[in-house]
Protein backbone atom coordinates (compact mmCIF):
# COMPACT_ATOMS: atom_id res chain seq x y z
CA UNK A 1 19.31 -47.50 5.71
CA UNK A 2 21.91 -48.76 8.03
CA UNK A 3 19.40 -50.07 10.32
CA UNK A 4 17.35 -46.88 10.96
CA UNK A 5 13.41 -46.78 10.13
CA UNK A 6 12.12 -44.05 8.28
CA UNK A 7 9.84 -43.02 11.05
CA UNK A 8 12.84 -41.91 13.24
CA UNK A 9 14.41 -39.44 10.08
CA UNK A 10 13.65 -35.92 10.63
CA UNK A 11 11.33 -34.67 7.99
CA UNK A 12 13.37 -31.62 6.57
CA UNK A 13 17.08 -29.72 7.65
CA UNK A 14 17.03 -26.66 6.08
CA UNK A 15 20.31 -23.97 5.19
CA UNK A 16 19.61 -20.30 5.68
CA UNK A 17 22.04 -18.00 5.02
CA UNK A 18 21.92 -14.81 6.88
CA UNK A 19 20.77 -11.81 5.10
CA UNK A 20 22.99 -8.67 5.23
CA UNK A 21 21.25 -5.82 7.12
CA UNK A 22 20.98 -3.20 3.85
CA UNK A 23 19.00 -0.12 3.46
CA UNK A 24 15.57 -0.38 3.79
CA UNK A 25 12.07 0.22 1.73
CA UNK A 26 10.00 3.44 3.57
CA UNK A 27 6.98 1.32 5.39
CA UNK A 28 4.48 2.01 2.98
CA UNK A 29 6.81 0.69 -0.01
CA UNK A 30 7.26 -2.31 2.10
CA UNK A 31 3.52 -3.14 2.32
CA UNK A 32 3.64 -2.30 -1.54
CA UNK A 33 5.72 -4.67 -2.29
CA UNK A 34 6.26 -7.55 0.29
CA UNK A 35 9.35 -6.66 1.60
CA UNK A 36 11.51 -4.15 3.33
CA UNK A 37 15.01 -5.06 1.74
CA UNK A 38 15.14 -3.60 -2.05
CA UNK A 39 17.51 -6.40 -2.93
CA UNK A 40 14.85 -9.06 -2.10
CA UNK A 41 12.39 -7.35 -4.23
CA UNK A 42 12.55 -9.36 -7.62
CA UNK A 43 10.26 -10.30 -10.40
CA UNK A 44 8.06 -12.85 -9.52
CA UNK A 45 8.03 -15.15 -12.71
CA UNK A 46 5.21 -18.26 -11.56
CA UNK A 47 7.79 -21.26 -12.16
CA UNK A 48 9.57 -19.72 -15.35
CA UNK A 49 12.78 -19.21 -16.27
CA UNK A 50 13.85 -15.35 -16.67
């Protein structure tokens, strides 16, 4: 722990990449489906492997 308490760790650090600007869903498909980039519109599988 090298001499630091736990209360003075952050809680999270995170890594986001950045998402390339693509060609985007109409609005209304958007809405539809919860996003307005097609290649972040995938299967939604509840925890399971595809």
């Amino acid at each position: 722990m090298a001499g630091r308490p736990f209360e003075d760790w952050p809680v999270a650090m995170t890594y986001v990449p950045m998402q390339p600007w693509e060609e985007t869903y109409e609005p209304a498909k958007a809405l539809q489906v919860g996003t307005i980039f097609p290649s972040l519109n995938l299967q939604f599988l509840g925890g399971k492997r595809p």
